[in-house]
Protein backbone atom coordinates (compact mmCIF):
# COMPACT_ATOMS: atom_id res chain seq x y z
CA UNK A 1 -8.95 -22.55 6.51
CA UNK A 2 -11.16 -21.08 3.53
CA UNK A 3 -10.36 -18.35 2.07
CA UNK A 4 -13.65 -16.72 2.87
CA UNK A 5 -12.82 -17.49 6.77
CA UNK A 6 -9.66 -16.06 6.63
CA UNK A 7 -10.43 -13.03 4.67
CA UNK A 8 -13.38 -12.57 7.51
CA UNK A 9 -11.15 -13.28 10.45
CA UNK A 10 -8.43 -10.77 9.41
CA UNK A 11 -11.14 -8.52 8.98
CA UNK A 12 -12.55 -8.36 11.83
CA UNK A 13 -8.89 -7.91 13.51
CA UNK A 14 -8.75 -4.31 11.24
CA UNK A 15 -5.84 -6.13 9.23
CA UNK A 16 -4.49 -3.48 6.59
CA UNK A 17 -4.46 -3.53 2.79
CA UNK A 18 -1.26 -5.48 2.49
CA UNK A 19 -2.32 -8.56 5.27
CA UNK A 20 -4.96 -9.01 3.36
CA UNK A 21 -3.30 -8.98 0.11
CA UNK A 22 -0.80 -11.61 1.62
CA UNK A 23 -3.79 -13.84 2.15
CA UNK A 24 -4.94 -13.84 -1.66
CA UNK A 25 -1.27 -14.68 -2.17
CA UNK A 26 -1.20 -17.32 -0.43
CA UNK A 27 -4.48 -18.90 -1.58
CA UNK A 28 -2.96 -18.28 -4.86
CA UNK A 29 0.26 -19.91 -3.86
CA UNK A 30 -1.49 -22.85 -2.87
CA UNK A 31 -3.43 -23.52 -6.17
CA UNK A 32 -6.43 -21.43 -5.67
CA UNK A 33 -8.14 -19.72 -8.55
CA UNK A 34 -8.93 -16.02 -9.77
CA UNK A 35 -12.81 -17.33 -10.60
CA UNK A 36 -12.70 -19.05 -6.41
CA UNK A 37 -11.02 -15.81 -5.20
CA UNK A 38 -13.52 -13.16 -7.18
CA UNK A 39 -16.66 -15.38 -5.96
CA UNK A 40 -15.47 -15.41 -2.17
CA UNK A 41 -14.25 -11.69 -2.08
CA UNK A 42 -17.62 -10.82 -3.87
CA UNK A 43 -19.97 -12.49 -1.35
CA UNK A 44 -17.91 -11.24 0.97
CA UNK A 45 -18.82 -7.95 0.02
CA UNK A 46 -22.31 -8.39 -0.21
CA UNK A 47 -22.60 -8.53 4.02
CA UNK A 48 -19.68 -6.17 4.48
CA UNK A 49 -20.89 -4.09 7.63
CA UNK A 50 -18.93 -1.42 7.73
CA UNK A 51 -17.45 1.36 4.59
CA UNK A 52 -14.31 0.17 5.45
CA UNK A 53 -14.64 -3.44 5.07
CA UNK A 54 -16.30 -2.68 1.73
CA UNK A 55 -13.25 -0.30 0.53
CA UNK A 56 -11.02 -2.94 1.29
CA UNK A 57 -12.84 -5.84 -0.14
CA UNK A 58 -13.07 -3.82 -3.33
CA UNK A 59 -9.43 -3.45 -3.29
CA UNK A 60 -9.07 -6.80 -2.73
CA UNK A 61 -11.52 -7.94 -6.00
CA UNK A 62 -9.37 -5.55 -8.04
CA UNK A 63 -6.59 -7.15 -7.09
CA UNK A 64 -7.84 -10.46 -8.32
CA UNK A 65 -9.52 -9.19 -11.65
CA UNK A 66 -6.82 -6.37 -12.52
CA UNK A 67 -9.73 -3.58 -12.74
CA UNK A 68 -6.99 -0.99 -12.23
CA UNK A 69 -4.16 -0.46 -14.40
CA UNK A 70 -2.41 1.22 -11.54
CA UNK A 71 -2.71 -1.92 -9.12
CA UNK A 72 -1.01 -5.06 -10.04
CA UNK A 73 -2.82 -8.30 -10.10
CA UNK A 74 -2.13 -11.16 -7.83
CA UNK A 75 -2.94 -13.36 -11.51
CA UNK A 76 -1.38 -12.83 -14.79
């Protein structure tokens, strides 16, 4: 499954923070890219429907790009 599918699926079952981090984990895991996970998570956002999805899909993108010094990236 795509990253983009599984981000949306999980989604839509009100999956917390850390399933969702899990998932970017595991794309990472499996040889998927920062750049490929920052595009998906960002279009994501773009039709996020609800101020939760967005919150979560902006934790999610600083997860990938390390935005926060407080929150450690999934990516050295």
């Amino acid at each position: 499954m795509e990253l983009k599918d599984e981000i949306l699926l999980a989604l839509s079952k009100s999956a917390s923070l850390p399933e969702l981090k899990s998932i970017l984990v595991c794309f990472k895991d499996n040889g998927g890219t920062r750049d490929d996970a920052h595009l998906n998570l960002y279009e994501l956002l773009q039709d996020a429907s609800t101020e939760i999805e967005d919150k979560k899909l902006r934790e999610l993108i600083d997860f990938t790009i390390g935005y926060s010094g407080k929150i450690p990236t999934i990516w050295d």
